[in-house]
PDB file of N, CA and C in Angstrom:
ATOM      1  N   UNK A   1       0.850  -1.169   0.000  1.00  0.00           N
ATOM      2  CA  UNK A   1       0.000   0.000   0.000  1.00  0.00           C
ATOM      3  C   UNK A   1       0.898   1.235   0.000  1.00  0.00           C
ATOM      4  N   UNK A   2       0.394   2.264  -0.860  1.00  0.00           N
ATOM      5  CA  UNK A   2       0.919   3.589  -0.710  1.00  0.00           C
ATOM      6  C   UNK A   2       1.152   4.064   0.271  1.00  0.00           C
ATOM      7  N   UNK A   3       2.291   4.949   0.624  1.00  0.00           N
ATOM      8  CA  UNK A   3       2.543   5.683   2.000  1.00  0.00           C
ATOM      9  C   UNK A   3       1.042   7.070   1.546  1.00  0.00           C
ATOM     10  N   UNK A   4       0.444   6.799   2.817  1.00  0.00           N
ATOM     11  CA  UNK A   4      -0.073   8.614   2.847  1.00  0.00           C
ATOM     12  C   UNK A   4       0.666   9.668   2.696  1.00  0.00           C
ATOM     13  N   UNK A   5       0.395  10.737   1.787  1.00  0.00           N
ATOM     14  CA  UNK A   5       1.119  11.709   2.038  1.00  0.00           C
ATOM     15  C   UNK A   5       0.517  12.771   2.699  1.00  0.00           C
ATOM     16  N   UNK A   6       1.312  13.165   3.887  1.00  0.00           N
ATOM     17  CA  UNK A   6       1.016  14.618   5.208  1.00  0.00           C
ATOM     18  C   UNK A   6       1.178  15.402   5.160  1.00  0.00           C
ATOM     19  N   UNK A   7       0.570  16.360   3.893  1.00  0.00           N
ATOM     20  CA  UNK A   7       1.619  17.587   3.754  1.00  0.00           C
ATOM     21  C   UNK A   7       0.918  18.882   3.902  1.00  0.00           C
ATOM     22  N   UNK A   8       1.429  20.066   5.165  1.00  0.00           N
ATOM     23  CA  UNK A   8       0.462  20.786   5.662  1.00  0.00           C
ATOM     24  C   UNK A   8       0.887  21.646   4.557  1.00  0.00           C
ATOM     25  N   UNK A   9       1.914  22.019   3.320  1.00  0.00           N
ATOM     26  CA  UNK A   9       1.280  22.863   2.375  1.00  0.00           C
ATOM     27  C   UNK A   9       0.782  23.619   1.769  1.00  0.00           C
ATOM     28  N   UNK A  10       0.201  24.513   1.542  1.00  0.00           N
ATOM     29  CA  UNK A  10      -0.808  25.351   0.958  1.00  0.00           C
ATOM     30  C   UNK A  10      -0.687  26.288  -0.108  1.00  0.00           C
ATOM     31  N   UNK A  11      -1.320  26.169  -1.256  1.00  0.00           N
ATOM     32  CA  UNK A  11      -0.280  27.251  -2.095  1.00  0.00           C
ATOM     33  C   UNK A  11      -2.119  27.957  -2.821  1.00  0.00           C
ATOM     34  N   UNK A  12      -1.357  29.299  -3.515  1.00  0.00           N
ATOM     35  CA  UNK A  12      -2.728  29.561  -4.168  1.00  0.00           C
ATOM     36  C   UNK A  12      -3.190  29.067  -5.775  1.00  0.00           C
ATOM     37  N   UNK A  13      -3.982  28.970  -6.008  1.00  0.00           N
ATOM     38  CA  UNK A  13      -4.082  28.727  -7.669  1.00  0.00           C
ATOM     39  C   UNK A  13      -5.239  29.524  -8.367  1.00  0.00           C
ATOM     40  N   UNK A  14      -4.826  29.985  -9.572  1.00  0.00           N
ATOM     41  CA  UNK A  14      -5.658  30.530 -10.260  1.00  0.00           C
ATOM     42  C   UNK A  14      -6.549  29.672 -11.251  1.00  0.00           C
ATOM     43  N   UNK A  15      -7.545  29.600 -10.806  1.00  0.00           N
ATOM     44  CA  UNK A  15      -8.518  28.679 -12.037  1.00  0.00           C
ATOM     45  C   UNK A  15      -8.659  29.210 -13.645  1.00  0.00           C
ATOM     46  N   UNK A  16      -8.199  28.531 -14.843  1.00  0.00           N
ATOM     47  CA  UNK A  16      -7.574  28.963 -15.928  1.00  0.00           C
ATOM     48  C   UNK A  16      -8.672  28.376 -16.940  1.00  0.00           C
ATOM     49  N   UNK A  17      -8.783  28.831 -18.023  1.00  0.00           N
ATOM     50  CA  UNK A  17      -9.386  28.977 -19.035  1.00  0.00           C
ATOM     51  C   UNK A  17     -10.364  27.662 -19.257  1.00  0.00           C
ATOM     52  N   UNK A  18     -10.936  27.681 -19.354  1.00  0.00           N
ATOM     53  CA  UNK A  18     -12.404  25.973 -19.186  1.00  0.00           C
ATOM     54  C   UNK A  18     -12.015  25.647 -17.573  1.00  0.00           C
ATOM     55  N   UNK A  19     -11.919  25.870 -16.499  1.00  0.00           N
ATOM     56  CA  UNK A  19     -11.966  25.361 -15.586  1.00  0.00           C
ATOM     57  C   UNK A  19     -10.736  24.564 -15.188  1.00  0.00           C
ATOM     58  N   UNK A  20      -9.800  25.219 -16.322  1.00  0.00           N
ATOM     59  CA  UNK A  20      -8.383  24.203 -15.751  1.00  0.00           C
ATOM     60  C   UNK A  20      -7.502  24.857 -14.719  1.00  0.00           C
ATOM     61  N   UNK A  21      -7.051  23.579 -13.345  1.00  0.00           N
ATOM     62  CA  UNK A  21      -6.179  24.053 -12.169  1.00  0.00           C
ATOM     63  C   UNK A  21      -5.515  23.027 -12.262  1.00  0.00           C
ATOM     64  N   UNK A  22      -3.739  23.740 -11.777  1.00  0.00           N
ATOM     65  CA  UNK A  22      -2.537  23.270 -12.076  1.00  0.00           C
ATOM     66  C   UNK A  22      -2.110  23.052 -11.168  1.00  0.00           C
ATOM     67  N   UNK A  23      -1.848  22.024 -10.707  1.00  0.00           N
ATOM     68  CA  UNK A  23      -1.332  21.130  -9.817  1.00  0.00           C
ATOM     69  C   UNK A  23      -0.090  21.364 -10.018  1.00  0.00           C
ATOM     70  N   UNK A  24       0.500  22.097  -8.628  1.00  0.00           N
ATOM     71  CA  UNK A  24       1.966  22.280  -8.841  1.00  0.00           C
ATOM     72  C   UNK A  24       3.311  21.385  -9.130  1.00  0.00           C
ATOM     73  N   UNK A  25       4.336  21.569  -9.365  1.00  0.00           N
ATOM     74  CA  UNK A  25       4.842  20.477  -9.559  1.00  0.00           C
ATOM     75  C   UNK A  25       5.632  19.723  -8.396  1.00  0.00           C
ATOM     76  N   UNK A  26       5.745  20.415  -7.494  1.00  0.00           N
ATOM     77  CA  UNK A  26       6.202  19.850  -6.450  1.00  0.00           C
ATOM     78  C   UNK A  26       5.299  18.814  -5.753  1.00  0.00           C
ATOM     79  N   UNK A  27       4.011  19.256  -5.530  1.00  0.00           N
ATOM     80  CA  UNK A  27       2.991  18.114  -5.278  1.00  0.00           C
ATOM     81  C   UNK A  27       2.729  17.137  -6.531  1.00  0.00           C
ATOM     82  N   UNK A  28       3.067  17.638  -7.597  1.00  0.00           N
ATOM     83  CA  UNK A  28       2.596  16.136  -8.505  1.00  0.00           C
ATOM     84  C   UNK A  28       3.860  15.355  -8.148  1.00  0.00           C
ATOM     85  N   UNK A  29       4.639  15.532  -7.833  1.00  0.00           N
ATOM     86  CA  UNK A  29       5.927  14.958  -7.615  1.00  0.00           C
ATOM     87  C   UNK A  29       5.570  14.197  -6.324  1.00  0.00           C
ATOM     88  N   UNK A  30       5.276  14.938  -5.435  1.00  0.00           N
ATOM     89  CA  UNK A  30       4.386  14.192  -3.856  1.00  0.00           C
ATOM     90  C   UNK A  30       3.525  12.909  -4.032  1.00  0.00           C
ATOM     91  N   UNK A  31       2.901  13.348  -4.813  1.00  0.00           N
ATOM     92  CA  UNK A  31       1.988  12.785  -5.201  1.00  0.00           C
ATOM     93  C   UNK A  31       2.042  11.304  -6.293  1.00  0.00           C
ATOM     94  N   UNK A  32       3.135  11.402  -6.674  1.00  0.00           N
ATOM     95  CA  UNK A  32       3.659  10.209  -7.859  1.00  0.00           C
ATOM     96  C   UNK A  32       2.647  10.407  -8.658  1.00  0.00           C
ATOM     97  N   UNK A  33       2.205  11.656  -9.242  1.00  0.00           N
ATOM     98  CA  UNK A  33       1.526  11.581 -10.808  1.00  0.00           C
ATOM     99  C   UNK A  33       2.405  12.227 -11.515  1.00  0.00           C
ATOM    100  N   UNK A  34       2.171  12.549 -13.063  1.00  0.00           N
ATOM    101  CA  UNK A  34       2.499  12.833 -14.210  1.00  0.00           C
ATOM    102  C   UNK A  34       1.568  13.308 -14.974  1.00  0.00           C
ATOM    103  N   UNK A  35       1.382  14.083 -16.406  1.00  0.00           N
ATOM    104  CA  UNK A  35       0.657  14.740 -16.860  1.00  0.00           C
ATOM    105  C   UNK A  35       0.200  13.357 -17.475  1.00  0.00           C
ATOM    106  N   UNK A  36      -1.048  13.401 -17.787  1.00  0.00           N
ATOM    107  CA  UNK A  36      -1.922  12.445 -18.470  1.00  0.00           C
ATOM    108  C   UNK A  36      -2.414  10.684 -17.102  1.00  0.00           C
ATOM    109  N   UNK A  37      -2.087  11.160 -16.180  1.00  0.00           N
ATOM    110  CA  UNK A  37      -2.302  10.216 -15.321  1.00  0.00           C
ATOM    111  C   UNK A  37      -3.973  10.160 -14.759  1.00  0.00           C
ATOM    112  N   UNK A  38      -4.802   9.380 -14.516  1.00  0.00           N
ATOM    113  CA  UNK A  38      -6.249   9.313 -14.082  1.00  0.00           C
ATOM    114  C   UNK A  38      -6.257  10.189 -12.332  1.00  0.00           C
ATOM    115  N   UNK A  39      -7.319  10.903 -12.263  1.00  0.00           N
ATOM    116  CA  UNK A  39      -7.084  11.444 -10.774  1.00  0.00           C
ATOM    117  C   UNK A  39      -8.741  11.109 -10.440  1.00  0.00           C
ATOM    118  N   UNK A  40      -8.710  11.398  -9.255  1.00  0.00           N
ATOM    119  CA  UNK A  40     -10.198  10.826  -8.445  1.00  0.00           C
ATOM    120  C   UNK A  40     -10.571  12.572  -8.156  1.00  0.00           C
ATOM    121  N   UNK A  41     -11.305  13.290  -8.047  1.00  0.00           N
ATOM    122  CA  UNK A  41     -11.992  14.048  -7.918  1.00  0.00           C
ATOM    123  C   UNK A  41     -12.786  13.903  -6.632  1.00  0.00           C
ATOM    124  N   UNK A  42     -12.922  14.431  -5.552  1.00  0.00           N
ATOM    125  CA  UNK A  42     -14.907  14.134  -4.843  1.00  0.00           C
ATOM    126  C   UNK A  42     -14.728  15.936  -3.571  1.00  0.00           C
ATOM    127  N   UNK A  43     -16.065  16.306  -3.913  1.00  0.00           N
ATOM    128  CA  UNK A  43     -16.129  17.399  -3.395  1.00  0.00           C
ATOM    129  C   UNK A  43     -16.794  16.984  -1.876  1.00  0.00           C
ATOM    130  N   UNK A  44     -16.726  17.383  -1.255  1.00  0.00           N
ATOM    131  CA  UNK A  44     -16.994  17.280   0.576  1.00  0.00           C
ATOM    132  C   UNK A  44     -17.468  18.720   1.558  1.00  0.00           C
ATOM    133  N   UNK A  45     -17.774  18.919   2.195  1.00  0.00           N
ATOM    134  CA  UNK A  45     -17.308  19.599   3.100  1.00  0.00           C
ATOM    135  C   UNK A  45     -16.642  20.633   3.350  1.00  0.00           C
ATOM    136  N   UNK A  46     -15.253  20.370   3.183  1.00  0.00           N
ATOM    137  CA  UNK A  46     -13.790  21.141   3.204  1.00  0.00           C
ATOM    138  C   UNK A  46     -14.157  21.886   1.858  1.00  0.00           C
ATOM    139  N   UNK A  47     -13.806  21.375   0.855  1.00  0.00           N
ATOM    140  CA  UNK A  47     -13.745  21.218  -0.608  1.00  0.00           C
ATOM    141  C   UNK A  47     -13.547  20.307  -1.428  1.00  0.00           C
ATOM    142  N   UNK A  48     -12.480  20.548  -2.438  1.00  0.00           N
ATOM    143  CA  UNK A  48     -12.150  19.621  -3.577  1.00  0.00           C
ATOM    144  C   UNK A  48     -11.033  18.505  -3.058  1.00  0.00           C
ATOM    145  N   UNK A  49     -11.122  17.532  -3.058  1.00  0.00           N
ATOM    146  CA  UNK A  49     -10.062  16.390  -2.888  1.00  0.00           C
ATOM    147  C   UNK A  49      -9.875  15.873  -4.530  1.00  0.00           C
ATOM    148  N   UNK A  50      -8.199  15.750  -4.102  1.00  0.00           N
ATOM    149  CA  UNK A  50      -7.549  14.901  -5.580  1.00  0.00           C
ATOM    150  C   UNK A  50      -7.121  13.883  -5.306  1.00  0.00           C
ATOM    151  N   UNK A  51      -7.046  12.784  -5.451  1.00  0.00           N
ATOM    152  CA  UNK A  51      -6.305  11.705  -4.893  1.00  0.00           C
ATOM    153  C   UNK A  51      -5.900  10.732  -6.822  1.00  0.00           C
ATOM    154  N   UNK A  52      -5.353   9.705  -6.177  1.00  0.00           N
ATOM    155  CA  UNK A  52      -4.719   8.851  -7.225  1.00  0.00           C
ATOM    156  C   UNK A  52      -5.687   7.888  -7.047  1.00  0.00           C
ATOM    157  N   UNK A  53      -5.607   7.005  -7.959  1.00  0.00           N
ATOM    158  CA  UNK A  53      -6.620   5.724  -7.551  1.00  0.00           C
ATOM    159  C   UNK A  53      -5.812   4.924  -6.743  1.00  0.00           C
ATOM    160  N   UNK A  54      -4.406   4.823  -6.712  1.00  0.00           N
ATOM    161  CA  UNK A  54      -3.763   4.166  -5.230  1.00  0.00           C
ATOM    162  C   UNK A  54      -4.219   4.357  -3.952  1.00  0.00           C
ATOM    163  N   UNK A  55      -4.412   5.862  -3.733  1.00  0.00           N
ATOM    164  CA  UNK A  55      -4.403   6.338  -2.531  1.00  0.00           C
ATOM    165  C   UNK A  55      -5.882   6.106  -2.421  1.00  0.00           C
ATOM    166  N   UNK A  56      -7.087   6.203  -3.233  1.00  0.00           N
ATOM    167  CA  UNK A  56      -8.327   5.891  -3.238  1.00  0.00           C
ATOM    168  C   UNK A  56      -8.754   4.153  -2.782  1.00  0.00           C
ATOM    169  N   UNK A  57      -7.838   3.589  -3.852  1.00  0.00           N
ATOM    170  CA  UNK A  57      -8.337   2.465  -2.728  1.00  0.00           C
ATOM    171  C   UNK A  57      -7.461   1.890  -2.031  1.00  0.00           C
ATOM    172  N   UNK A  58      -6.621   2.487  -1.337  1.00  0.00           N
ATOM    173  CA  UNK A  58      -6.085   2.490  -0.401  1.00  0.00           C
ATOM    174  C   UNK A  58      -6.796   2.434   0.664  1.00  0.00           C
ATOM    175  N   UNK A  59      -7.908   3.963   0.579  1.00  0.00           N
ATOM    176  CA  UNK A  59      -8.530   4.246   1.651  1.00  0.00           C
ATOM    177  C   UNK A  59     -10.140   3.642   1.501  1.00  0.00           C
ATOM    178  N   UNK A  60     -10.479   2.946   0.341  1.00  0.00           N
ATOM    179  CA  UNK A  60     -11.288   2.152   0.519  1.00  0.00           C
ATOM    180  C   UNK A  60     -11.315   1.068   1.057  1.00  0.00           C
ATOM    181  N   UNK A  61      -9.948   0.463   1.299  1.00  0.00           N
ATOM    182  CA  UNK A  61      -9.485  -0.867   1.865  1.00  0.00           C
ATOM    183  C   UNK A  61      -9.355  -0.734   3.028  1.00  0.00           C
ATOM    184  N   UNK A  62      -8.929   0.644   3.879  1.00  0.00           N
ATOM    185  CA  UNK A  62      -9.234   0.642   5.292  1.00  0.00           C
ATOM    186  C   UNK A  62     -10.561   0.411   5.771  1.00  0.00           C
ATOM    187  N   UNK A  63     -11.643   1.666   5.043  1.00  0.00           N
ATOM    188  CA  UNK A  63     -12.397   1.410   5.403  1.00  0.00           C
ATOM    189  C   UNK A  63     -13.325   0.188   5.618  1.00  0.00           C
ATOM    190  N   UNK A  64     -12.895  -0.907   4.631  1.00  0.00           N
ATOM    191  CA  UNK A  64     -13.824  -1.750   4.560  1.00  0.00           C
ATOM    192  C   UNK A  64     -13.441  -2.777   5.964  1.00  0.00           C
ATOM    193  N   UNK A  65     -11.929  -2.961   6.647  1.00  0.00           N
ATOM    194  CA  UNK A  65     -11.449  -3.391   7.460  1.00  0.00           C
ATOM    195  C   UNK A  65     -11.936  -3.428   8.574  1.00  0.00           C
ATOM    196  N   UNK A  66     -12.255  -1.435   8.396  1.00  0.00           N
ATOM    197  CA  UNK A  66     -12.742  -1.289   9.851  1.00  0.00           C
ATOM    198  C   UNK A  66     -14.213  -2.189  10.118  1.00  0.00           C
ATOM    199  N   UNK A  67     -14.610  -2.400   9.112  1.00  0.00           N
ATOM    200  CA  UNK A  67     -16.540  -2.774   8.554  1.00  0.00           C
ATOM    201  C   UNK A  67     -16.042  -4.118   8.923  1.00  0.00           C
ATOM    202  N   UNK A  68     -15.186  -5.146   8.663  1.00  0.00           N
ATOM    203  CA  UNK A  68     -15.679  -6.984   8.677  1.00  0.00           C
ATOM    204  C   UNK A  68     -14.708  -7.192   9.660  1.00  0.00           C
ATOM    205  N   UNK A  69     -15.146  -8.040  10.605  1.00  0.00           N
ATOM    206  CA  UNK A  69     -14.095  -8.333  11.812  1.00  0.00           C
ATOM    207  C   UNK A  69     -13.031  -9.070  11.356  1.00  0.00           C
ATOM    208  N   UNK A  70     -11.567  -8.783  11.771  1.00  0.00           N
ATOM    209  CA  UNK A  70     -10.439  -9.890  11.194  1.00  0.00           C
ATOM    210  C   UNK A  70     -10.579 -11.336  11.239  1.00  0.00           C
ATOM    211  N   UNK A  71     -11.634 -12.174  11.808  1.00  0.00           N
ATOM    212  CA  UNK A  71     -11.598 -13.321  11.749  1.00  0.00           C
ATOM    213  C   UNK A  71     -12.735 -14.292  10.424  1.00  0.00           C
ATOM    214  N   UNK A  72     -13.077 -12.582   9.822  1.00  0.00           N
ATOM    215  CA  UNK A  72     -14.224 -13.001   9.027  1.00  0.00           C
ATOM    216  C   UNK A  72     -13.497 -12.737   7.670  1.00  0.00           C
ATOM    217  N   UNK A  73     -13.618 -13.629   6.913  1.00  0.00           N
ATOM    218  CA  UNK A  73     -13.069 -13.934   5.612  1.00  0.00           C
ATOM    219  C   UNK A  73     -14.460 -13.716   3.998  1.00  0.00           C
ATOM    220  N   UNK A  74     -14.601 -12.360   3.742  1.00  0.00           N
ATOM    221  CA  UNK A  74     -15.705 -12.008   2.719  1.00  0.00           C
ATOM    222  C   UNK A  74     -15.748 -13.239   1.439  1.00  0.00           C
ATOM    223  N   UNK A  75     -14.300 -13.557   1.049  1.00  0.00           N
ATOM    224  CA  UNK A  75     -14.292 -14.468  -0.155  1.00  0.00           C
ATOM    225  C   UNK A  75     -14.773 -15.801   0.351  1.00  0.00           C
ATOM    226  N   UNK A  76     -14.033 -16.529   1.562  1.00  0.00           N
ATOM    227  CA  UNK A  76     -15.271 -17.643   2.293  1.00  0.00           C
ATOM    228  C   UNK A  76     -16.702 -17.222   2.085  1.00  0.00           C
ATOM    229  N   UNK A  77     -16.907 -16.532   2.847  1.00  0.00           N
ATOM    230  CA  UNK A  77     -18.408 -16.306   2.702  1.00  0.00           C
ATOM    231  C   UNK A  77     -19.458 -16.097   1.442  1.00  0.00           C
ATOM    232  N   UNK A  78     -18.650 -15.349   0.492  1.00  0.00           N
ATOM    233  CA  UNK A  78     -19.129 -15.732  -0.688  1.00  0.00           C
ATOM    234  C   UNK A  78     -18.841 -16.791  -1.419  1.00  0.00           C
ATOM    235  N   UNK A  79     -18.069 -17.492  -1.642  1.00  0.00           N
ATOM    236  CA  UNK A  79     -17.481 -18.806  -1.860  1.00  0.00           C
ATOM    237  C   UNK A  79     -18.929 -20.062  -1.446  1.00  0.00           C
ATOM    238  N   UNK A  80     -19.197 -19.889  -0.041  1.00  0.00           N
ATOM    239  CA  UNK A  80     -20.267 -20.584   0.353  1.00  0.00           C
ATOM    240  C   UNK A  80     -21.951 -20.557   0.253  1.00  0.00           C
ATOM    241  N   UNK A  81     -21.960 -19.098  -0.074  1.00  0.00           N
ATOM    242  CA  UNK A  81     -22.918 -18.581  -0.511  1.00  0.00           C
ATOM    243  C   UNK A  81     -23.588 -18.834  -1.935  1.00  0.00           C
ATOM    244  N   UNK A  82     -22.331 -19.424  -2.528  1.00  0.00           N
ATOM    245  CA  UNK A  82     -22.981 -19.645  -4.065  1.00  0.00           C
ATOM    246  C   UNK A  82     -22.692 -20.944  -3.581  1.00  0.00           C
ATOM    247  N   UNK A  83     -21.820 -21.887  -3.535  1.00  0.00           N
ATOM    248  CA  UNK A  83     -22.504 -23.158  -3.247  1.00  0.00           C
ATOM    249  C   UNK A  83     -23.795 -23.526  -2.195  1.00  0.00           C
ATOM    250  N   UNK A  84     -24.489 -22.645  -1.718  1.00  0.00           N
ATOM    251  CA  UNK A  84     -25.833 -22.618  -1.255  1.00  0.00           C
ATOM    252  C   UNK A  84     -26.987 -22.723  -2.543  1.00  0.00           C
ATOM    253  N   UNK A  85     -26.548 -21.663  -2.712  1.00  0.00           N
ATOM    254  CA  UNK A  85     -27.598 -21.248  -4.196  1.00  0.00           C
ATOM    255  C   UNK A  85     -27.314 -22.347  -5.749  1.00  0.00           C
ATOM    256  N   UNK A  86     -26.065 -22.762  -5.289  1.00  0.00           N
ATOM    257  CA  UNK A  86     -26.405 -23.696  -6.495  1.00  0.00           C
ATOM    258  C   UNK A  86     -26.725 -25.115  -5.764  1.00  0.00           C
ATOM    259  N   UNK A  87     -26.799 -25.744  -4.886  1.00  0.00           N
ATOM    260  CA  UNK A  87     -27.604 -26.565  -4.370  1.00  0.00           C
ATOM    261  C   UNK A  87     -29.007 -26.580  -4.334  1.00  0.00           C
ATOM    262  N   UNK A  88     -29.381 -25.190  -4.303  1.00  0.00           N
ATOM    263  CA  UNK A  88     -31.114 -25.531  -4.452  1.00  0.00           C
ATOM    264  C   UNK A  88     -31.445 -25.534  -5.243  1.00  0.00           C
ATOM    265  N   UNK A  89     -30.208 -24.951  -6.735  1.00  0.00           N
ATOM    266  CA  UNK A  89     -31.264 -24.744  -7.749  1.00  0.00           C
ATOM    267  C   UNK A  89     -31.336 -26.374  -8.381  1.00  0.00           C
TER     268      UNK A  89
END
């Protein structure tokens, strides 16, 4: 898994012609992107979050951790679940 990056940061940006903002280069560098790379978008609260799809499901994979207890195994359970369903049919 990706290291998080902690970076208190802050810089200003000017929003540019169709709605384009430039990700400085020191944070794309932070960040391990490159020009033409996929970014995650989601507005909140705060504001705008950018993330990578690493760091996205990164943090989808915590969350789901915190959700199923460590002794519970989702692929067992589905695993058994369809040999249920194909027994009755």
């Amino acid at each position: 898994m990706e290291t998080l990056i902690r970076q208190t940061s802050t810089v200003m940006a000017r929003l540019g012609e169709g709605g384009r903002l430039v990700i400085p280069a020191d944070m794309r560098r932070a960040m391990g992107v490159e020009s033409g790379d996929v970014l995650l978008l989601s507005l909140d609260e705060i504001g705008l979050r950018v993330m990578t799809r690493n760091h996205a499901l990164a943090r989808a994979q915590e969350m789901m951790r915190a959700l199923v207890p460590a002794n519970v195994s989702l692929t067992d359970e589905l695993i058994a679940d369809r040999r249920r369903e194909a027994a009755n049919e």
